[in-house]
N, C-alpha and C. Protein backbone atom coordinates (compact mmCIF):
# COMPACT_ATOMS: atom_id res chain seq x y z
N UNK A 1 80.52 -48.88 -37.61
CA UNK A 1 81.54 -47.84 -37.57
C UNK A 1 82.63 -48.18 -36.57
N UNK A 2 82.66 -48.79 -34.94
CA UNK A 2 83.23 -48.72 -34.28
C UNK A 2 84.39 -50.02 -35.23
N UNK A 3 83.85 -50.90 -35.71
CA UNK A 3 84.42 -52.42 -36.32
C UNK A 3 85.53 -51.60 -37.50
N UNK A 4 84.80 -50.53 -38.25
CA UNK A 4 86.24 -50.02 -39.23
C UNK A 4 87.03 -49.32 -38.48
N UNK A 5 86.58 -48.65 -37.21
CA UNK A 5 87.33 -47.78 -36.24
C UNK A 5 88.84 -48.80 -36.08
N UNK A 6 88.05 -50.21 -35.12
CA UNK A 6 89.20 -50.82 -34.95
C UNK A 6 90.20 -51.81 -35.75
N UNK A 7 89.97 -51.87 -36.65
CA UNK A 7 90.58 -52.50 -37.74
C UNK A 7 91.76 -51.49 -38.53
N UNK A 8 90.86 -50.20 -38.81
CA UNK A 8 92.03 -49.21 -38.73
C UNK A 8 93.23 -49.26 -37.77
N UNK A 9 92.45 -49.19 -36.34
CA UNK A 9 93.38 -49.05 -35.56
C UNK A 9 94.45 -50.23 -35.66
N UNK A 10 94.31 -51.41 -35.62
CA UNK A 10 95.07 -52.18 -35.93
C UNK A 10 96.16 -52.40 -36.85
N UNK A 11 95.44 -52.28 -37.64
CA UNK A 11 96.40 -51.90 -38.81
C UNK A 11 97.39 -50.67 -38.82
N UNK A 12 97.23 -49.62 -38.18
CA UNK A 12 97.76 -48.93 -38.03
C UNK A 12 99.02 -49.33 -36.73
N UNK A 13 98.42 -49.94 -35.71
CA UNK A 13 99.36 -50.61 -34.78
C UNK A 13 100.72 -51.06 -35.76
N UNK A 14 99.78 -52.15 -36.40
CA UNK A 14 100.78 -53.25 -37.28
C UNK A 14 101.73 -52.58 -37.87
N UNK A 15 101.43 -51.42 -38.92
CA UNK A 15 102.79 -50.81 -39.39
C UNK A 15 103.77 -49.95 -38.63
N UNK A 16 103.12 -49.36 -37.31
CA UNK A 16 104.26 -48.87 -36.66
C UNK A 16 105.08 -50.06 -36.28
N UNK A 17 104.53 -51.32 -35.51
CA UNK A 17 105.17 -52.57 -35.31
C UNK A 17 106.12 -52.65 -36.32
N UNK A 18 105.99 -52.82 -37.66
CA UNK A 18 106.80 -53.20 -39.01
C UNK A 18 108.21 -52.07 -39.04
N UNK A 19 107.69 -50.88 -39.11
CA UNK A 19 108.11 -49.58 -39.18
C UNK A 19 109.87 -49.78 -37.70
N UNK A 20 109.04 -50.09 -36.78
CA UNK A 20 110.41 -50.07 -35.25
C UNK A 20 110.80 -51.03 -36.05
N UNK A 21 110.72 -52.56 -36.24
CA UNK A 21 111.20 -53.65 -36.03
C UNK A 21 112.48 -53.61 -37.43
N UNK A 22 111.87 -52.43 -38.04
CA UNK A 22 112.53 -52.53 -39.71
C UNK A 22 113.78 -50.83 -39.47
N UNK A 23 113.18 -50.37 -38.61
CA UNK A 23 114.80 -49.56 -38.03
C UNK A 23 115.45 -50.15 -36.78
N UNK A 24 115.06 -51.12 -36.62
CA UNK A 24 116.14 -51.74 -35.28
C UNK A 24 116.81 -52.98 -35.91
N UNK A 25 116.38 -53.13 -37.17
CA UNK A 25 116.98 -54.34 -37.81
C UNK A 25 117.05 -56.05 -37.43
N UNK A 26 115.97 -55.43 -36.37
CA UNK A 26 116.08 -56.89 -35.70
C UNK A 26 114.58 -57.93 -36.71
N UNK A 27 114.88 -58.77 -36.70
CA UNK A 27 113.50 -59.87 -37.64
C UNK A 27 112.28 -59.93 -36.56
N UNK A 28 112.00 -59.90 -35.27
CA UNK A 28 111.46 -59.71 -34.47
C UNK A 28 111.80 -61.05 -33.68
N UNK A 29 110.36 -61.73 -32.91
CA UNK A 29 110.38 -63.04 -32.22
C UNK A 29 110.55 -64.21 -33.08
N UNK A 30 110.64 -63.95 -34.64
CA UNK A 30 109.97 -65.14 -35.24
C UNK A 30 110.88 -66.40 -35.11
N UNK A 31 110.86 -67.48 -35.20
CA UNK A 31 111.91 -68.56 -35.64
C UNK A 31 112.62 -68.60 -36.85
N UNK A 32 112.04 -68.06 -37.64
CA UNK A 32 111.75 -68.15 -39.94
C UNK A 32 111.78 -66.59 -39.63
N UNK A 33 112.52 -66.02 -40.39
CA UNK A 33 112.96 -64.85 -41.04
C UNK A 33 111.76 -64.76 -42.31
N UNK A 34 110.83 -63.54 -41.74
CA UNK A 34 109.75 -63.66 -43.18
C UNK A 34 110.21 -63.59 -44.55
N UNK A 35 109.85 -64.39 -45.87
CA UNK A 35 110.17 -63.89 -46.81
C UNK A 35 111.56 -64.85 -47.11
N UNK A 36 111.92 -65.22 -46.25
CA UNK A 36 113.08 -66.00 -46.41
C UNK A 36 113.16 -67.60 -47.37
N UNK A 37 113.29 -67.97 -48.52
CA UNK A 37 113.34 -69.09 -49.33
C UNK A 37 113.97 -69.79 -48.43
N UNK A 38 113.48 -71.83 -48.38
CA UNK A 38 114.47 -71.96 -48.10
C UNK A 38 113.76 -73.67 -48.74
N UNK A 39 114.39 -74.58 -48.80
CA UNK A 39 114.67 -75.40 -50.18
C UNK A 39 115.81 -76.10 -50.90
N UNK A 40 116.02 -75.87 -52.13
CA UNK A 40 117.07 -76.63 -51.55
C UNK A 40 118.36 -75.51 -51.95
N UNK A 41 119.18 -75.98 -50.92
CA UNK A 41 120.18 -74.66 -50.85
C UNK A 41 121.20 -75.61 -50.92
N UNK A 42 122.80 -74.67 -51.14
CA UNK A 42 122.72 -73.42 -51.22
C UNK A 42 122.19 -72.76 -52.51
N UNK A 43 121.63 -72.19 -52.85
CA UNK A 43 121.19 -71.29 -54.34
C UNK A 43 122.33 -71.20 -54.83
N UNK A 44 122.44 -71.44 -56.14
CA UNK A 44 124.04 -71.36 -56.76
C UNK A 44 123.41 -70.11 -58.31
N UNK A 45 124.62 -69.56 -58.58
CA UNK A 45 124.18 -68.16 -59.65
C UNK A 45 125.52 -68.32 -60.09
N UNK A 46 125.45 -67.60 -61.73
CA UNK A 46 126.69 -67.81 -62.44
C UNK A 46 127.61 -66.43 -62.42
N UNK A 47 128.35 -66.73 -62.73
CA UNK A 47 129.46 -65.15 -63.04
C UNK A 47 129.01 -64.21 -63.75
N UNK A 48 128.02 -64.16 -64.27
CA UNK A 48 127.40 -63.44 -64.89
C UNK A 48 126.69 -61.99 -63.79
N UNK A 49 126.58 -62.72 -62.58
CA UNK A 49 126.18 -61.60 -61.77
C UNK A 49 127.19 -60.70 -61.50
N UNK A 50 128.23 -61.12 -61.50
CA UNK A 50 129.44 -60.52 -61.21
C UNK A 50 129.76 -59.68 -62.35
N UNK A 51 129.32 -59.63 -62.90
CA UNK A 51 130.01 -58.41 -64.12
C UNK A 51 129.82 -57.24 -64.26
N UNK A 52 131.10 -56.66 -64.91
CA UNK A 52 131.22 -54.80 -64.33
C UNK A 52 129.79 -54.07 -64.56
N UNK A 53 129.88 -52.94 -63.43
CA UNK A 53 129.14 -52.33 -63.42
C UNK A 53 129.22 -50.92 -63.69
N UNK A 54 128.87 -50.09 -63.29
CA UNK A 54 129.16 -48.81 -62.84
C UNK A 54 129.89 -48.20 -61.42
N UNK A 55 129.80 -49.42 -60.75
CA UNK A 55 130.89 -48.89 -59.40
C UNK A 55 131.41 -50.45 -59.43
N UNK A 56 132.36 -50.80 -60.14
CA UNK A 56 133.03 -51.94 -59.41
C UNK A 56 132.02 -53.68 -60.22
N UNK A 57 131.65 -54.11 -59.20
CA UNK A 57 130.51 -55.35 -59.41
C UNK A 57 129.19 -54.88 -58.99
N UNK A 58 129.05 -53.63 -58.89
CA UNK A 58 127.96 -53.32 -58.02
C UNK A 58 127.44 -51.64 -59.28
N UNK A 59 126.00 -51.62 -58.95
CA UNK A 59 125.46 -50.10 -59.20
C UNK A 59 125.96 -49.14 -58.94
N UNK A 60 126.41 -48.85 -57.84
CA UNK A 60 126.37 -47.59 -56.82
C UNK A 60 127.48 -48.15 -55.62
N UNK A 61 128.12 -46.71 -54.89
CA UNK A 61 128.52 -47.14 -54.01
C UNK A 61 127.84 -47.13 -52.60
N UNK A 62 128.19 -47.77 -51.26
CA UNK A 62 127.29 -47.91 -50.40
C UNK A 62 126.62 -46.76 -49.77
N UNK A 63 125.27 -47.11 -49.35
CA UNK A 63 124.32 -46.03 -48.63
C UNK A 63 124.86 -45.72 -47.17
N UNK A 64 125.48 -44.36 -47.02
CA UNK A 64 125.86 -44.02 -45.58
C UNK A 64 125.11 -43.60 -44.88
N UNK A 65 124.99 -43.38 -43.74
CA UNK A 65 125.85 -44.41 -42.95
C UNK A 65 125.84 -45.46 -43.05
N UNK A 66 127.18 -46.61 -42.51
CA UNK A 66 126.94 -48.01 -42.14
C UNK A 66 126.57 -48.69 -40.89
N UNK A 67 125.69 -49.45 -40.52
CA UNK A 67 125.79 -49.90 -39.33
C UNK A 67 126.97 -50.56 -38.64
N UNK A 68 126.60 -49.89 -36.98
CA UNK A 68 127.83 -50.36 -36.39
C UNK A 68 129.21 -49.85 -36.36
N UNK A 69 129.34 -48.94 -36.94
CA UNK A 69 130.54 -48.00 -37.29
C UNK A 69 131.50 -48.36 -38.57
N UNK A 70 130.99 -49.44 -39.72
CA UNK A 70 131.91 -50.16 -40.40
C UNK A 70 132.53 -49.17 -41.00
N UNK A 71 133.26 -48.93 -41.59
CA UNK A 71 133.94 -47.93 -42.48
C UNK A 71 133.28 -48.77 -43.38
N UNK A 72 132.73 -47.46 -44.47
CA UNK A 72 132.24 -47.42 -46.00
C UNK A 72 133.66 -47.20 -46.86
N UNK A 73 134.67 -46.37 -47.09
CA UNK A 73 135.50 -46.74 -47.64
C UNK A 73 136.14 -48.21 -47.87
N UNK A 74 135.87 -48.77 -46.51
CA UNK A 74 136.35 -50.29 -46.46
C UNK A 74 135.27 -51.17 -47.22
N UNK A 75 134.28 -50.72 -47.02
CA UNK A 75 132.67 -51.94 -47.54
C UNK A 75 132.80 -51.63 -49.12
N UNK A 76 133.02 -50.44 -49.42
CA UNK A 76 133.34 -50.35 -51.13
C UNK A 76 134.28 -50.48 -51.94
N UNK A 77 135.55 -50.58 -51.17
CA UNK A 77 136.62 -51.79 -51.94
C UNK A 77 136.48 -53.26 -51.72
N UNK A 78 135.73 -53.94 -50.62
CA UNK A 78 135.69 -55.13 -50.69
C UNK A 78 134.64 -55.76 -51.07
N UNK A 79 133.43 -54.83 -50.88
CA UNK A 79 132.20 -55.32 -51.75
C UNK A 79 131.91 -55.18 -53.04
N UNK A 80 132.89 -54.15 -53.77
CA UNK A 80 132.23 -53.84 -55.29
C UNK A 80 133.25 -54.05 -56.09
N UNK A 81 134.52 -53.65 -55.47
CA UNK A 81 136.30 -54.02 -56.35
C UNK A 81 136.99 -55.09 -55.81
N UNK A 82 136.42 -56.51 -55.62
CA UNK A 82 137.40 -57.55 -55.35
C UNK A 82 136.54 -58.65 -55.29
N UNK A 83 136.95 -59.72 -55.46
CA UNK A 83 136.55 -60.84 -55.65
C UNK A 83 137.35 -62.01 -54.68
N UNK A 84 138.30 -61.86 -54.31
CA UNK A 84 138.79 -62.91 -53.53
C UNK A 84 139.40 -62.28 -52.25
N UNK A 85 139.55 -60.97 -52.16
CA UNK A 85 139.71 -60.54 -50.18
C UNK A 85 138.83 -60.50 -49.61
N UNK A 86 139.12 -60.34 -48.13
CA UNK A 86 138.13 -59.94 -47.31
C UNK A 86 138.58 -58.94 -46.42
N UNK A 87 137.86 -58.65 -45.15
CA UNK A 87 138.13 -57.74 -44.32
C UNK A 87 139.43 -58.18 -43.62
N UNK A 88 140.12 -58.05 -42.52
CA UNK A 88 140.80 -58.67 -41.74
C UNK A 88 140.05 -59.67 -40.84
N UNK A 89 140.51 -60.52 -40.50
CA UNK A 89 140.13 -61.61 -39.23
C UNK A 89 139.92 -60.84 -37.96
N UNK A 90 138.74 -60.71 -37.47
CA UNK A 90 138.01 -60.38 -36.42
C UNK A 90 137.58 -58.62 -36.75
N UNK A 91 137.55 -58.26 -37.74
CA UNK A 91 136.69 -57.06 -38.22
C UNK A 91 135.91 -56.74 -37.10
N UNK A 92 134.71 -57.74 -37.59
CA UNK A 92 133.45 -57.44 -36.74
C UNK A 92 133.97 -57.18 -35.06
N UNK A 93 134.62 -57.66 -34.32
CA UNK A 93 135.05 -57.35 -33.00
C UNK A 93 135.62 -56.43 -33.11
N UNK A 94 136.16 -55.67 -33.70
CA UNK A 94 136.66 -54.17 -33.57
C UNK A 94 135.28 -52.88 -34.05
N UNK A 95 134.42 -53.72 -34.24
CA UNK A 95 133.27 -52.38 -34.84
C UNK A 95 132.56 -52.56 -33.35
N UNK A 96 131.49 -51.99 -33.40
CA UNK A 96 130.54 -51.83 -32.49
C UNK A 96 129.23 -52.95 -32.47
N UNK A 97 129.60 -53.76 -33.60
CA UNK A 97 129.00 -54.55 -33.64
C UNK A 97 128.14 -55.79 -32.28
N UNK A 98 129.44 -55.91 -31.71
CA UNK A 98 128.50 -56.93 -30.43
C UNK A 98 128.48 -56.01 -29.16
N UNK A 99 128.43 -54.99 -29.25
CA UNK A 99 128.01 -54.29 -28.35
C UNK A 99 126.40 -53.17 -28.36
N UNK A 100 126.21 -53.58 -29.70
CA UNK A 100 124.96 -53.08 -30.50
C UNK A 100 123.67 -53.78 -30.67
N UNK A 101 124.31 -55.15 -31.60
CA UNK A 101 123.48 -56.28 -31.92
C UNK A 101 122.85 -56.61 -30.75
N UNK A 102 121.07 -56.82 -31.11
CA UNK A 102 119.94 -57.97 -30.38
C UNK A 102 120.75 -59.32 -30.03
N UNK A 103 120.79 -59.30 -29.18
CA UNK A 103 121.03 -60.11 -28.73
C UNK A 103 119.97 -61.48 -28.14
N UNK A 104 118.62 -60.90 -27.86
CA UNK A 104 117.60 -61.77 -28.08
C UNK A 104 116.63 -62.02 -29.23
N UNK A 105 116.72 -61.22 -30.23
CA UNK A 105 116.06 -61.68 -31.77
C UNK A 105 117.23 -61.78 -32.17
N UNK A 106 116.86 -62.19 -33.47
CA UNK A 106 117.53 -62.30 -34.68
C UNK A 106 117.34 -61.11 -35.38
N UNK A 107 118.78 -60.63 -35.87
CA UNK A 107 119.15 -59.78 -36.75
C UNK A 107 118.99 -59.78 -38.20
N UNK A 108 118.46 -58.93 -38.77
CA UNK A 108 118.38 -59.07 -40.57
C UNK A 108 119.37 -57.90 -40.93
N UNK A 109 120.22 -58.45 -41.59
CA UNK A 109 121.81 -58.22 -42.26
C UNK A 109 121.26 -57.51 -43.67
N UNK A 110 121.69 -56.66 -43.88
CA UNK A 110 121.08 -55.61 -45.28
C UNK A 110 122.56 -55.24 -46.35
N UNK A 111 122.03 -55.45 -47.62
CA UNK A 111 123.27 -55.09 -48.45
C UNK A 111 123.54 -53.77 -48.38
N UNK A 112 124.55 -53.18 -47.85
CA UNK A 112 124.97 -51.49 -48.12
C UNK A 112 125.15 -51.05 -49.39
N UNK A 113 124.77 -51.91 -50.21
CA UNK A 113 124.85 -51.47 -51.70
C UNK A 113 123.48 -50.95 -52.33
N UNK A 114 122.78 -51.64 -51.69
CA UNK A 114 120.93 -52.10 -52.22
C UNK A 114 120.08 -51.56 -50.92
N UNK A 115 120.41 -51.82 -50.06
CA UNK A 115 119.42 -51.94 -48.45
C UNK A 115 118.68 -53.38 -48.80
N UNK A 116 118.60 -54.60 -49.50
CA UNK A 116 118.09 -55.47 -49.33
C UNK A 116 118.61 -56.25 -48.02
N UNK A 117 117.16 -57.21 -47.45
CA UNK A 117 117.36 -58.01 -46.79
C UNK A 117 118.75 -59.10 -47.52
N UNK A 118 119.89 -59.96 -46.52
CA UNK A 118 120.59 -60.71 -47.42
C UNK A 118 120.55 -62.08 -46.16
N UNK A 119 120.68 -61.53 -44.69
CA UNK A 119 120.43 -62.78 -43.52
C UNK A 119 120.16 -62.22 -42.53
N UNK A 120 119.82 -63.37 -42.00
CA UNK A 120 119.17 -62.93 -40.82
C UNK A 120 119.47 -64.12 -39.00
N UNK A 121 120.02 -64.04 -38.73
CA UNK A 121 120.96 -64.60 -37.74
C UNK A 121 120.36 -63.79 -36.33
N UNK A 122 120.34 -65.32 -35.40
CA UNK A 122 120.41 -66.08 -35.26
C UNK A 122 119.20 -67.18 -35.41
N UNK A 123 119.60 -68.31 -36.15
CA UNK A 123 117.89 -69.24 -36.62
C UNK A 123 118.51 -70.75 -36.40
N UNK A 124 117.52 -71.12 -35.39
CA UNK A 124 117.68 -72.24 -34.55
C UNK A 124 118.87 -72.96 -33.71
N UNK A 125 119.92 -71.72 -33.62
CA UNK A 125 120.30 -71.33 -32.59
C UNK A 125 120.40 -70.27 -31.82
N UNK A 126 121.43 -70.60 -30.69
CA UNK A 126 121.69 -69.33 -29.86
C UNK A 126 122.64 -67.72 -30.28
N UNK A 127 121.91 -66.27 -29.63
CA UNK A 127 123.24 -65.47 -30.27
C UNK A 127 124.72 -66.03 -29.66
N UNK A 128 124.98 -66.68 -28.42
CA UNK A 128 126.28 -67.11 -28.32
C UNK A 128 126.80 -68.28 -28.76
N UNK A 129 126.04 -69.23 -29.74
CA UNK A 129 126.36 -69.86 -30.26
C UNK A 129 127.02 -69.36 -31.89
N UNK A 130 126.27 -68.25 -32.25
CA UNK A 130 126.61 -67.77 -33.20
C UNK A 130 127.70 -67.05 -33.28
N UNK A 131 127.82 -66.06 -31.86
CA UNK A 131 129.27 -65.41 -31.72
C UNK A 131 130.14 -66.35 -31.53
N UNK A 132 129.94 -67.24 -30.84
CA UNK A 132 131.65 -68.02 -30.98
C UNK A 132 131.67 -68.77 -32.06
N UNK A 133 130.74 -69.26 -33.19
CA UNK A 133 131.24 -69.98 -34.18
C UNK A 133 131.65 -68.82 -34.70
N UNK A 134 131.89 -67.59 -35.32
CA UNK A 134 132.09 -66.16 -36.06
C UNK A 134 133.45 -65.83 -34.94
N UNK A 135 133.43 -66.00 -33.86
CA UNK A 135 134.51 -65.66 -33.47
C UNK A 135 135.66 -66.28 -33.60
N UNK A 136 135.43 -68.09 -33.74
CA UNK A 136 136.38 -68.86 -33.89
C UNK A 136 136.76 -69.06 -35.71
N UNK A 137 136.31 -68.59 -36.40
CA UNK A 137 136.21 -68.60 -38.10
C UNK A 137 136.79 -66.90 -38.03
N UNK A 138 136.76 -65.69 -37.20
CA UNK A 138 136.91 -64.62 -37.71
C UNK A 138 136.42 -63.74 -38.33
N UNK A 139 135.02 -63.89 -39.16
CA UNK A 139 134.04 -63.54 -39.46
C UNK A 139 132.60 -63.32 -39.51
N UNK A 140 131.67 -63.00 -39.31
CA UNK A 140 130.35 -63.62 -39.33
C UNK A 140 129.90 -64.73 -40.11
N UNK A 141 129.85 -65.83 -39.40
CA UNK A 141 129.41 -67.06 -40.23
C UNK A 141 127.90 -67.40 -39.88
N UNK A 142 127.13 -67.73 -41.08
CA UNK A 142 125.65 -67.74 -41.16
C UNK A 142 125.57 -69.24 -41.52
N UNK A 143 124.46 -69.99 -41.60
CA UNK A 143 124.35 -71.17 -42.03
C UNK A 143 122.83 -71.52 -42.67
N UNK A 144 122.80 -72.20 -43.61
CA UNK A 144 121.63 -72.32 -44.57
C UNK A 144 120.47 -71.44 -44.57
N UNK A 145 119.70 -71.86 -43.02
CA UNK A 145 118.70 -71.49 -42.89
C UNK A 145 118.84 -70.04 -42.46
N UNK A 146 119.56 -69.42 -42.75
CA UNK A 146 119.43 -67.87 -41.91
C UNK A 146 120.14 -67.18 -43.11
N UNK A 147 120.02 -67.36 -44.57
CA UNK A 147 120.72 -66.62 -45.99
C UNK A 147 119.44 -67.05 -46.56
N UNK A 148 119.06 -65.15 -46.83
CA UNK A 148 118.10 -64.73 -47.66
C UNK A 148 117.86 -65.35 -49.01
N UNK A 149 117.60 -66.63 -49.62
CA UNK A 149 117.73 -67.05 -50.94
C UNK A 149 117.25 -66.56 -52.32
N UNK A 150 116.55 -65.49 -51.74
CA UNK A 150 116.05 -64.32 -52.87
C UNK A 150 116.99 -63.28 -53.33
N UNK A 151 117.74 -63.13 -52.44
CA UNK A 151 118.97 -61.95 -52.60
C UNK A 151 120.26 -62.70 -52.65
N UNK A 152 120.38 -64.11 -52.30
CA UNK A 152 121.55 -64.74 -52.23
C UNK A 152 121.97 -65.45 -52.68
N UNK A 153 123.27 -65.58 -53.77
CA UNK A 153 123.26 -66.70 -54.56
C UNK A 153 125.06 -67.30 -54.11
N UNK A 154 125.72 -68.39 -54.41
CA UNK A 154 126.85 -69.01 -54.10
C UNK A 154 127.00 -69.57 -55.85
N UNK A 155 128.27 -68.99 -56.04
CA UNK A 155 128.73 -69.00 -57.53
C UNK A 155 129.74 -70.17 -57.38
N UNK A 156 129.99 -71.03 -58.19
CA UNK A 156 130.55 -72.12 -58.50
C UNK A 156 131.67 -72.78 -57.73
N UNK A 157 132.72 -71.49 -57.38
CA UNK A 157 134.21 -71.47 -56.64
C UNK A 157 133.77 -71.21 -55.37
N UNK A 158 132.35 -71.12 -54.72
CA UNK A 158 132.08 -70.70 -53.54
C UNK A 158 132.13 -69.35 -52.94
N UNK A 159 132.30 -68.60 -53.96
CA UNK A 159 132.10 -67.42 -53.91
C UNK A 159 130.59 -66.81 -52.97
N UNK A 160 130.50 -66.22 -52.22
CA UNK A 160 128.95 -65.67 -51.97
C UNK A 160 128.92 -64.05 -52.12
N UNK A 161 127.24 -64.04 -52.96
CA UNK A 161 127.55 -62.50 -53.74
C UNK A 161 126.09 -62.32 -53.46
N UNK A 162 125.44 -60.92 -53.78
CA UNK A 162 123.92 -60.66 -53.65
C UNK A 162 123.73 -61.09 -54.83
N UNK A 163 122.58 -61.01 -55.37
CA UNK A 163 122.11 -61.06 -56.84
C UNK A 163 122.32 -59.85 -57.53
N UNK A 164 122.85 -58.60 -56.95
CA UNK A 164 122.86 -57.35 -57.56
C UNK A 164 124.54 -57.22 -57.90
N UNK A 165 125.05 -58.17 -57.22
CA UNK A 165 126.89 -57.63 -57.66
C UNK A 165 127.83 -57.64 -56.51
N UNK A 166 127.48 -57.77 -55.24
CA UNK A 166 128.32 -57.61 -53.81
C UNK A 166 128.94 -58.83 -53.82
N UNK A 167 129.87 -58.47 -53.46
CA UNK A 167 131.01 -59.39 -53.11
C UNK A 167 130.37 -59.51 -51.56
N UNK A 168 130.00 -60.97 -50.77
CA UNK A 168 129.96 -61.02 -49.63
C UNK A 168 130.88 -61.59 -48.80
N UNK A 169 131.79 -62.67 -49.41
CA UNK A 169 132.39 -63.67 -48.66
C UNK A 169 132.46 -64.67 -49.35
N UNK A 170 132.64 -66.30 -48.72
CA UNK A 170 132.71 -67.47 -49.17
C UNK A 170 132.03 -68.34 -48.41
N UNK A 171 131.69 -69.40 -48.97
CA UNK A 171 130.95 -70.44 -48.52
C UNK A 171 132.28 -71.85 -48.15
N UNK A 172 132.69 -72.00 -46.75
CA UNK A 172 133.65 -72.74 -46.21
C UNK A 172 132.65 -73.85 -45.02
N UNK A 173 132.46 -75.04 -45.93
CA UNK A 173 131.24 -75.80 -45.60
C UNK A 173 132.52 -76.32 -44.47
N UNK A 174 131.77 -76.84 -42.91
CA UNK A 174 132.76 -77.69 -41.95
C UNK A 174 131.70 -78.87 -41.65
N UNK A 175 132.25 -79.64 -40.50
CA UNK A 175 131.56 -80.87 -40.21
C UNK A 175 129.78 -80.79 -40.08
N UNK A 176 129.47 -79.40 -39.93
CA UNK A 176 127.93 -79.31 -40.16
C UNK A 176 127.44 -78.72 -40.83
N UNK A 177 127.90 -78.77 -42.01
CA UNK A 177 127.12 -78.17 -43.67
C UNK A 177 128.21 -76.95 -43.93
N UNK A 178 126.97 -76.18 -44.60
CA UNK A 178 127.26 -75.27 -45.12
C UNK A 178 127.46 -73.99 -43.97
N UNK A 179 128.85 -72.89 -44.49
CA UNK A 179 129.31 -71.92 -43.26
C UNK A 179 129.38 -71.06 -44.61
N UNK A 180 128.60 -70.02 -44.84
CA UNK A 180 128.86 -68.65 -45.24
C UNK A 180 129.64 -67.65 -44.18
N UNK A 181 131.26 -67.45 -44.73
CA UNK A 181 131.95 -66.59 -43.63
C UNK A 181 131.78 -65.61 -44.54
N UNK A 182 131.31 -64.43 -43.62
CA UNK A 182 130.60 -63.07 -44.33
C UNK A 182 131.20 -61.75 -44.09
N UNK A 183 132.05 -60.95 -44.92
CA UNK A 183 132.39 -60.02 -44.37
C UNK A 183 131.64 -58.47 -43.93
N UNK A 184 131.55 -58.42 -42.58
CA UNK A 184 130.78 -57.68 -41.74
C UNK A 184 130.51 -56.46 -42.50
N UNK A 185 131.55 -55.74 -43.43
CA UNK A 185 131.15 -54.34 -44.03
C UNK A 185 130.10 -54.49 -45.35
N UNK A 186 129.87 -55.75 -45.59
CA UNK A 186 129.53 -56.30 -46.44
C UNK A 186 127.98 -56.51 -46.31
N UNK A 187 127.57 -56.70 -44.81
CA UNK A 187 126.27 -57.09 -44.64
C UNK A 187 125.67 -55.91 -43.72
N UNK A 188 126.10 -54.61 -43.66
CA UNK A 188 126.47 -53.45 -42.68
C UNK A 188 125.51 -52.26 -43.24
N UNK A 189 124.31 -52.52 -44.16
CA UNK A 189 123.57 -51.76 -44.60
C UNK A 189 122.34 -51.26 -43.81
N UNK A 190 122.65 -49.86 -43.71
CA UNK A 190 121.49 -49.52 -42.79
C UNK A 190 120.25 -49.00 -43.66
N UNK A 191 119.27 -49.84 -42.96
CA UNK A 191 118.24 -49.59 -44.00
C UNK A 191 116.90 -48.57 -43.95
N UNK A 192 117.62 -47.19 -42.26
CA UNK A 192 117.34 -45.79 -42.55
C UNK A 192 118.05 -45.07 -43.19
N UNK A 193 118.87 -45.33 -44.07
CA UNK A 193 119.81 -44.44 -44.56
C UNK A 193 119.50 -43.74 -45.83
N UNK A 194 119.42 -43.08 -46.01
CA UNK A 194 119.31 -41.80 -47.35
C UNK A 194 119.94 -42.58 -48.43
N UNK A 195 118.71 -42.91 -49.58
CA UNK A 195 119.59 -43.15 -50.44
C UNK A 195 119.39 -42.40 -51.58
N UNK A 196 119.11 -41.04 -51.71
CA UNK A 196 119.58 -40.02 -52.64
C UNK A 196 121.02 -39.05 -52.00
């Protein structure tokens, strides 16, 4: 009895563990973002994902709130009605964003369209390595290993989209691979948010 006592208990530990770590949005200590494909990348998907929907390229429009203060009016013209804009250059520094963000885990980035996982930053580097490459590009830029390959596909022209229809950004490869520059309202899904 005491052995199912504590096994319960454990288990019960474990999902409150799951439960914080999955409203703070942070991936926890890990190095590898669980669940995360990775192989050979980038995952490439055809235009076919892109095609009309019921809101735009997308199901639905985004689940409010957004994290970080993004404006949702802004995340649902650029995530569901456009294909080649983005936010303005340095978005993310005008939200609340780096004054919010873990700064010692890594963050998992959620579609405001879906609440799916889409990245998870920072992976096998530093967060100030990550802010100044995103600060010097203007956007959040992710790199191979830290894009969800289950939710993430890169369409032909370099387009980067979820598998459900979001417009995320582009894939602008520099002297060290591949750079997904990501627009922040785009990856700004909070994944306590009401979605009835």
């Amino acid at each position: 009895m005491a052995a199912v006592v504590g096994v319960v208990a454990v288990l019960v530990q474990s999902c409150w563990m799951a439960m914080a770590t999955l409203n703070s949005g942070s991936c926890g200590t890990e190095t590898k973002c669980s669940g995360f494909r990775q192989g050979n990348v980038p995952v490439t998907g055809s235009e076919d994902i892109m095609k009309p929907k019921a809101f735009g390229t997308c199901s639905n429009p985004v689940y409010e709130p957004l994290r970080w203060g993004c404006d949702a009016k802004l995340a649902n013209k650029i995530c569901a009605h456009n294909r080649h804009y983005a936010e303005h250059s340095g978005y993310f520094e005008k939200t609340n964003f780096l004054k919010e963000v873990d700064r010692e885990h890594a963050t998992t980035f959620y579609d405001p369209m879906t609440l799916k996982p889409l990245f998870c930053a920072p992976q096998d580097r530093t967060f100030k390595e990550f802010e100044l490459e995103s600060r010097q590009h203007g956007w959040p830029s992710f790199r191979d290993k830290e894009v969800n390959w289950e939710n993430v596909r890169v369409l032909p022209d370099g387009e980067v989209v979820s598998i459900t229809g979001t417009h995320l950004g582009h894939n602008l490869p520099d002297k060290d691979g591949n750079r997904y520059c990501i627009n922040l309202v785009c990856i700004a899904g909070n994944p306590t948010a009401p979605t009835s």
